[in-house]
PDB file of N, CA and C in Angstrom:
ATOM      1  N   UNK A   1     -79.656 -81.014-204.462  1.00  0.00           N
ATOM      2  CA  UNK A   1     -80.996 -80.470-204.534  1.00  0.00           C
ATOM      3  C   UNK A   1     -81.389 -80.331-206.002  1.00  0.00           C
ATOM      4  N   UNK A   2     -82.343 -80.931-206.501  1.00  0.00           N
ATOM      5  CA  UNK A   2     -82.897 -80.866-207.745  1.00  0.00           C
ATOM      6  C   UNK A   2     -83.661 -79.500-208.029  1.00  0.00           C
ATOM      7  N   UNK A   3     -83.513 -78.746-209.469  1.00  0.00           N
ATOM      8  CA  UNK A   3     -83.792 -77.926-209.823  1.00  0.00           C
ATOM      9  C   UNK A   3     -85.054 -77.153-209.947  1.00  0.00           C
ATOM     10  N   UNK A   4     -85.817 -76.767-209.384  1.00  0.00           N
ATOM     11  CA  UNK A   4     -87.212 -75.893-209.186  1.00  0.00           C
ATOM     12  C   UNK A   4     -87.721 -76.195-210.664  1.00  0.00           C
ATOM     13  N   UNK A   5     -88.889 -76.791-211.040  1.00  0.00           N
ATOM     14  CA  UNK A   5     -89.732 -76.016-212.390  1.00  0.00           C
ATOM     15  C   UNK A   5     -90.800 -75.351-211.612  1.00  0.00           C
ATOM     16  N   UNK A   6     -90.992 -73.990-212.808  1.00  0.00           N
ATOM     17  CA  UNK A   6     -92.123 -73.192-212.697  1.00  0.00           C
ATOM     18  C   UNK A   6     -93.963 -73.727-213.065  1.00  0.00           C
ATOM     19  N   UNK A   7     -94.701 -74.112-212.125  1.00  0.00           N
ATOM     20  CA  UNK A   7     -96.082 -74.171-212.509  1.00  0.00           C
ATOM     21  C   UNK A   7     -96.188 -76.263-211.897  1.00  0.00           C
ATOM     22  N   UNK A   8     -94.819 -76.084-211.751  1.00  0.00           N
ATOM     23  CA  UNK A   8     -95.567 -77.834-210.652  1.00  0.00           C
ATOM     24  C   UNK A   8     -94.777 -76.931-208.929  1.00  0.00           C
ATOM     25  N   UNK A   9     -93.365 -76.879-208.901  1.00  0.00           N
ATOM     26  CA  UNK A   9     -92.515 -76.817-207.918  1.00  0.00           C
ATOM     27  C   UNK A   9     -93.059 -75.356-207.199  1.00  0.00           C
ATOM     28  N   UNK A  10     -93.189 -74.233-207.997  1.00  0.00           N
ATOM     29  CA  UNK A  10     -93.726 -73.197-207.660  1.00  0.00           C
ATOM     30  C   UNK A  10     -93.789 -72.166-209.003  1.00  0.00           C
ATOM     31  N   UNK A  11     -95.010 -70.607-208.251  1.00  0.00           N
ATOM     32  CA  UNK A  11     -95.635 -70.376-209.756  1.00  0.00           C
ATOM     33  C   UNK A  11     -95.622 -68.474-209.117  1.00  0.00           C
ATOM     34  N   UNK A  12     -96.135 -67.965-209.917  1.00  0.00           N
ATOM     35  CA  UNK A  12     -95.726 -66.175-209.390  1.00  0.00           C
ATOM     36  C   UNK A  12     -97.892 -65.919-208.930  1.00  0.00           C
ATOM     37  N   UNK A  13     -98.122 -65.044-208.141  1.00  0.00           N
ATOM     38  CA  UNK A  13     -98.782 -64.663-207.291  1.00  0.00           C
ATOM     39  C   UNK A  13     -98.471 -62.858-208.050  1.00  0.00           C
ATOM     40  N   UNK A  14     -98.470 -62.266-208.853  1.00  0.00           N
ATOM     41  CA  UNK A  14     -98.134 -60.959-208.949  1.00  0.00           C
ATOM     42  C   UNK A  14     -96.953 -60.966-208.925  1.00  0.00           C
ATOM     43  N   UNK A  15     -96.082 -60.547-207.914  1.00  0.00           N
ATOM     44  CA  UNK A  15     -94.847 -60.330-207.783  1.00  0.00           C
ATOM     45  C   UNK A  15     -93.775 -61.165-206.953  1.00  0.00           C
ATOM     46  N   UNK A  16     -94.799 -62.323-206.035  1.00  0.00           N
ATOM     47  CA  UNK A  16     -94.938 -62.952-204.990  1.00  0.00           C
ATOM     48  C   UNK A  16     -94.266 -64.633-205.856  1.00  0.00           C
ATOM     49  N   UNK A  17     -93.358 -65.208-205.133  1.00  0.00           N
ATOM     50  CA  UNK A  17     -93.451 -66.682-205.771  1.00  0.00           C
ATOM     51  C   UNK A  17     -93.810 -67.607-204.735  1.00  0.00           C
ATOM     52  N   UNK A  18     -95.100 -68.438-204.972  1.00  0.00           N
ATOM     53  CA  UNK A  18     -95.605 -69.219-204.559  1.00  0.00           C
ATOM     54  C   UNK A  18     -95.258 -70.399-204.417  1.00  0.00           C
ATOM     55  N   UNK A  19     -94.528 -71.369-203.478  1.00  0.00           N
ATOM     56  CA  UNK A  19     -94.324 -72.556-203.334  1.00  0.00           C
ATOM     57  C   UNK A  19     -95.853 -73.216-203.597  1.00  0.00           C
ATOM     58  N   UNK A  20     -95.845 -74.610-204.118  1.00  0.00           N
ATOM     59  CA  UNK A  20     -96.213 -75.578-204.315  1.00  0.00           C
ATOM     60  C   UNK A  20     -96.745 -76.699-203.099  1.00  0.00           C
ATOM     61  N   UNK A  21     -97.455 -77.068-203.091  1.00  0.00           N
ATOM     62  CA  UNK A  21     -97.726 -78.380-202.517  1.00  0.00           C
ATOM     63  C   UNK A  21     -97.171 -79.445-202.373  1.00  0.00           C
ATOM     64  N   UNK A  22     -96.599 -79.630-203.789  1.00  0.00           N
ATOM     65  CA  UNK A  22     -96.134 -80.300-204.494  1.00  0.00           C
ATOM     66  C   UNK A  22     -94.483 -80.527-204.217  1.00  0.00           C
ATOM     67  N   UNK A  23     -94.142 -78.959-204.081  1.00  0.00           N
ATOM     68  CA  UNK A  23     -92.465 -78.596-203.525  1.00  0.00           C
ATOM     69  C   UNK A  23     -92.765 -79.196-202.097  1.00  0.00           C
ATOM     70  N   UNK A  24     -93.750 -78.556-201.321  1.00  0.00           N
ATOM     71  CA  UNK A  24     -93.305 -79.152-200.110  1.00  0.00           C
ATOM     72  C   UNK A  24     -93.464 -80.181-199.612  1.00  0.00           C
ATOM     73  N   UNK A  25     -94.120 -80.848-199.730  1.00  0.00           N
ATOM     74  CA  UNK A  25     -94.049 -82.741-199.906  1.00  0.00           C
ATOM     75  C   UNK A  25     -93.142 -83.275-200.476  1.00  0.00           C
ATOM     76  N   UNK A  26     -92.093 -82.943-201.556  1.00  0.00           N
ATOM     77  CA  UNK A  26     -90.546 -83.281-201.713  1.00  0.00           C
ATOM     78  C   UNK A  26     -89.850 -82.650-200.769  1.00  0.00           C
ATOM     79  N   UNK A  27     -89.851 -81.699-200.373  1.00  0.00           N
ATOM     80  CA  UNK A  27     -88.916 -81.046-198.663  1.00  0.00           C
ATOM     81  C   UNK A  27     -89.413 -82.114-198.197  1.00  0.00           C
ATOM     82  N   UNK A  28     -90.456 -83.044-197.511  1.00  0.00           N
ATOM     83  CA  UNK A  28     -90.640 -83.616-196.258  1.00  0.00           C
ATOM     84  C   UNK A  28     -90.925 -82.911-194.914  1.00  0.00           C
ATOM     85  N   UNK A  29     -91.354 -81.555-194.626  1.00  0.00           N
ATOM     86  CA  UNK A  29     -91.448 -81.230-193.900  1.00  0.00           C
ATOM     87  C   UNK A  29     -91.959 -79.783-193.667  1.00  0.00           C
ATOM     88  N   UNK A  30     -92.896 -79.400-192.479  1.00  0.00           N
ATOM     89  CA  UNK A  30     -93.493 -77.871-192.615  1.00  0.00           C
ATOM     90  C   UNK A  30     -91.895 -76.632-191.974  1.00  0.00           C
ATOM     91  N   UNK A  31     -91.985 -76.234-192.757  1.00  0.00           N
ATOM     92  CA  UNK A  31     -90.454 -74.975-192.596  1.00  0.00           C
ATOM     93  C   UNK A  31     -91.375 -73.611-191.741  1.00  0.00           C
ATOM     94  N   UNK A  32     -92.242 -74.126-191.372  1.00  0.00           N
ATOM     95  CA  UNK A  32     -93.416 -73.080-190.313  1.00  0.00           C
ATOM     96  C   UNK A  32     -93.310 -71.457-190.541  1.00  0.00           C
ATOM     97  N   UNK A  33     -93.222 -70.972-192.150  1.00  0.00           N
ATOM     98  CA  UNK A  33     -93.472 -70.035-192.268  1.00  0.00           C
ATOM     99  C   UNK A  33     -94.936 -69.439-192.783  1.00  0.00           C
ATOM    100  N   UNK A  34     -95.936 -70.500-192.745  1.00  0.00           N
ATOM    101  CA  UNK A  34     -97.127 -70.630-193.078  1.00  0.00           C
ATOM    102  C   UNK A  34     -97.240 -70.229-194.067  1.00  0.00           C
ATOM    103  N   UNK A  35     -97.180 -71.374-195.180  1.00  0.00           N
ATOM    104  CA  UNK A  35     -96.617 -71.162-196.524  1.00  0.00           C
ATOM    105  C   UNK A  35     -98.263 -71.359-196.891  1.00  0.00           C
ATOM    106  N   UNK A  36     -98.785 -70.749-198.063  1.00  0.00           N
ATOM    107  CA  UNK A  36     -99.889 -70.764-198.589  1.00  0.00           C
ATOM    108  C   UNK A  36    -100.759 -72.230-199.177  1.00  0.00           C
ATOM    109  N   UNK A  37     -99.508 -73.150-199.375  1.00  0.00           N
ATOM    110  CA  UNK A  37    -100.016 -74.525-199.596  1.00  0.00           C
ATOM    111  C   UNK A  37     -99.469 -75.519-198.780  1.00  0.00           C
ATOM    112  N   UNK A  38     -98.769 -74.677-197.614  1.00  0.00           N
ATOM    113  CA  UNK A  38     -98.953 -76.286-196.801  1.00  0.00           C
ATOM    114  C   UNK A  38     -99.629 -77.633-196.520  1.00  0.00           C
ATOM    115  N   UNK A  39     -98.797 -78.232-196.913  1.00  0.00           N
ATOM    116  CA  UNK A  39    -100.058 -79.740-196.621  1.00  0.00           C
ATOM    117  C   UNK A  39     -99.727 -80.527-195.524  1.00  0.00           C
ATOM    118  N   UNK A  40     -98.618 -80.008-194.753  1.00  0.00           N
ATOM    119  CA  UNK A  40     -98.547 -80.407-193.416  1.00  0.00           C
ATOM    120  C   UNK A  40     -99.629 -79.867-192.337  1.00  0.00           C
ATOM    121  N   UNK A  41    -100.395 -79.047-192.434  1.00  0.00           N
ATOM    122  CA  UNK A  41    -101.535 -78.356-191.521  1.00  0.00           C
ATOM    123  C   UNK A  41    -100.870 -77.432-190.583  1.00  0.00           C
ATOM    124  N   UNK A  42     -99.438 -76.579-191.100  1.00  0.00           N
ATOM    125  CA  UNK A  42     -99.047 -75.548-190.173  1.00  0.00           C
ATOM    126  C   UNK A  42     -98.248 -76.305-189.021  1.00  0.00           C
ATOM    127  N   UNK A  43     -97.508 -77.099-189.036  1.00  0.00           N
ATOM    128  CA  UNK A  43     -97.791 -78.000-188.107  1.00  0.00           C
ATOM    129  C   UNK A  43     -96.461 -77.513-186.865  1.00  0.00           C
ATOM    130  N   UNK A  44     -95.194 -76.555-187.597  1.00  0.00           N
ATOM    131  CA  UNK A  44     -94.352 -75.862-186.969  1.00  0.00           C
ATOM    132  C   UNK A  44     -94.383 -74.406-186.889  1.00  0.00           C
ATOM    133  N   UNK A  45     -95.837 -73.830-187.057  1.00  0.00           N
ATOM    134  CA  UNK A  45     -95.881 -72.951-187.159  1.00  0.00           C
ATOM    135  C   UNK A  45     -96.344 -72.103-186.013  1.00  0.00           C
ATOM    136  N   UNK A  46     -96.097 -71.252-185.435  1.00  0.00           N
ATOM    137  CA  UNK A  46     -96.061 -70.630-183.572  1.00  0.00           C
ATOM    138  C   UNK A  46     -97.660 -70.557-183.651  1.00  0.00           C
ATOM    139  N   UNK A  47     -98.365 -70.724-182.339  1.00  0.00           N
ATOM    140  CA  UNK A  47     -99.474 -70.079-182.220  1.00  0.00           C
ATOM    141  C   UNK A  47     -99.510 -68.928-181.568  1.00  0.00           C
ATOM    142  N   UNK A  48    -100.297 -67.563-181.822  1.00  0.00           N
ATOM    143  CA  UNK A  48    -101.543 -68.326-182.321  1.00  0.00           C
ATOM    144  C   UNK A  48    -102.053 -67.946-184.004  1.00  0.00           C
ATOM    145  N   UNK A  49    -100.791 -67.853-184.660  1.00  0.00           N
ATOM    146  CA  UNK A  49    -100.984 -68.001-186.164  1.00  0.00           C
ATOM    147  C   UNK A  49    -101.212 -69.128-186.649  1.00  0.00           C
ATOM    148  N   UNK A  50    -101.170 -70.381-186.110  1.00  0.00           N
ATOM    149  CA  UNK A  50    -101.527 -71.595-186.874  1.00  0.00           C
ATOM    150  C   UNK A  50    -102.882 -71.795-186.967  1.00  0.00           C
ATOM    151  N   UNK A  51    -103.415 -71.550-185.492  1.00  0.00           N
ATOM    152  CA  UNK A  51    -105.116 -71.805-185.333  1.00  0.00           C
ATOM    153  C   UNK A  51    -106.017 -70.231-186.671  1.00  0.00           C
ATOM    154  N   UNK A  52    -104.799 -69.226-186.670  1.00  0.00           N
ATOM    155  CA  UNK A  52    -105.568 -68.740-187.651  1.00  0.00           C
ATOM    156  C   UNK A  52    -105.749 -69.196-189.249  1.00  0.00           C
ATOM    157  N   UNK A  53    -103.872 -69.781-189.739  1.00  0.00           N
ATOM    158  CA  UNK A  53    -103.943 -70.040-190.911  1.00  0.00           C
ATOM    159  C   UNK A  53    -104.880 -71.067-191.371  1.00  0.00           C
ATOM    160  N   UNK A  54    -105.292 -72.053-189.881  1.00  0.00           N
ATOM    161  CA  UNK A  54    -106.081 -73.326-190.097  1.00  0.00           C
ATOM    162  C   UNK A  54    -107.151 -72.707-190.276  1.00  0.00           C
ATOM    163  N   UNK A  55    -108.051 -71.880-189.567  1.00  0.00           N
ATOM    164  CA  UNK A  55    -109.395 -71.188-190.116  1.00  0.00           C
ATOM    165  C   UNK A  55    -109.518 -70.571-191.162  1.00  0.00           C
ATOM    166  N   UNK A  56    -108.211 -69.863-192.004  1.00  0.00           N
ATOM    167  CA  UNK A  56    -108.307 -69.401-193.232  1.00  0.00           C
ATOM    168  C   UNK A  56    -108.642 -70.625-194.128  1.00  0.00           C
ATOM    169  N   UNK A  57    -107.894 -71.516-194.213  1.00  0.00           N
ATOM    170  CA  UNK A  57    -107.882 -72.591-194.761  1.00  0.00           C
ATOM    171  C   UNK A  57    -108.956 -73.232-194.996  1.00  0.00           C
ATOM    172  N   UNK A  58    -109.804 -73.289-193.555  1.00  0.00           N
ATOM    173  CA  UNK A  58    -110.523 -74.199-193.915  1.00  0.00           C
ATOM    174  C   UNK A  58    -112.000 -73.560-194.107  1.00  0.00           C
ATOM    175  N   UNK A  59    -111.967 -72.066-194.149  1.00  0.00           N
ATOM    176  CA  UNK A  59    -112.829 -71.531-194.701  1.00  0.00           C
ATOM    177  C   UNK A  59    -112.976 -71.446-196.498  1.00  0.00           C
ATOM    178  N   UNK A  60    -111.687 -70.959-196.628  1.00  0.00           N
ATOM    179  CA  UNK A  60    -111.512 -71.237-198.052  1.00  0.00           C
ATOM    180  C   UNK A  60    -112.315 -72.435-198.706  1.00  0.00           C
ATOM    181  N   UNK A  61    -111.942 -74.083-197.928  1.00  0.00           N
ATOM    182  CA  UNK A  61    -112.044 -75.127-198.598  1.00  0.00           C
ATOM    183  C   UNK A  61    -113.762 -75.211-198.904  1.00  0.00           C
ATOM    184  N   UNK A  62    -114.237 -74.474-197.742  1.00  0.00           N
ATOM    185  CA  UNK A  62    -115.894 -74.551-197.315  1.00  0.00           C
ATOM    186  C   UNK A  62    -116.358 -73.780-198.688  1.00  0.00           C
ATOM    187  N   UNK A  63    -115.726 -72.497-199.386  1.00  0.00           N
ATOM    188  CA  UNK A  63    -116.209 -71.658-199.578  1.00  0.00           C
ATOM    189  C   UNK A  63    -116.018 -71.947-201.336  1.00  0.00           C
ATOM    190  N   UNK A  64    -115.117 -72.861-201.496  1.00  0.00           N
ATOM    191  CA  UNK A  64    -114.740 -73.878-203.012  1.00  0.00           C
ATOM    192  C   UNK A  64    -115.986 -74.906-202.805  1.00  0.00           C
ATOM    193  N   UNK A  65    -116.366 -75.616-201.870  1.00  0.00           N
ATOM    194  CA  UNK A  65    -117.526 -76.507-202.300  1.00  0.00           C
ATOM    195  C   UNK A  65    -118.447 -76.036-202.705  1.00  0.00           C
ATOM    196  N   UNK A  66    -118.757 -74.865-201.936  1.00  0.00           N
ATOM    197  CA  UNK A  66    -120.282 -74.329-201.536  1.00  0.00           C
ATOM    198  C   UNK A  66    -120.566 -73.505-203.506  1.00  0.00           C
ATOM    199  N   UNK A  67    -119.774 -73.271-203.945  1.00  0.00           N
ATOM    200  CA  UNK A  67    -119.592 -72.769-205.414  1.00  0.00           C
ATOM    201  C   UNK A  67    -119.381 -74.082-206.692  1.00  0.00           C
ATOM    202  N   UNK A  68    -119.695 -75.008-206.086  1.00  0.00           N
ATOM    203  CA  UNK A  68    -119.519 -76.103-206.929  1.00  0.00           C
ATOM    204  C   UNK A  68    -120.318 -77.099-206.918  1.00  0.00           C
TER     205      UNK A  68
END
């Protein structure tokens, strides 16, 4: 297993360490703890927390255009 860097692999949230996008697309796979940058779409993650993290999500994405 190759060594974590800070600010591509993952980055701090306050006190919190934030996986990457980036990390989890080198895993290959969603570890369904509904990680904040999943780019698998939650995809092992139980419902009915997935259908929520997907509405967080994709409110967020709505709410980055609409400001730009």
């Amino acid at each position: 297993m190759k060594k974590m860097a800070e600010g591509i692999d993952y980055y701090y949230d306050g006190n919190n360490l934030v996986l990457t996008a980036h990390y989890h697309l080198e895993r290959g796979y969603c570890c369904g703890l509904g990680c904040r940058h999943c780019p698998y779409r939650y995809e092992n993650v139980p419902e009915p927390r997935r259908t929520l993290l997907l509405k967080e999500q994709k409110d967020a994405d709505q709410k980055k255009q609409s400001a730009s």
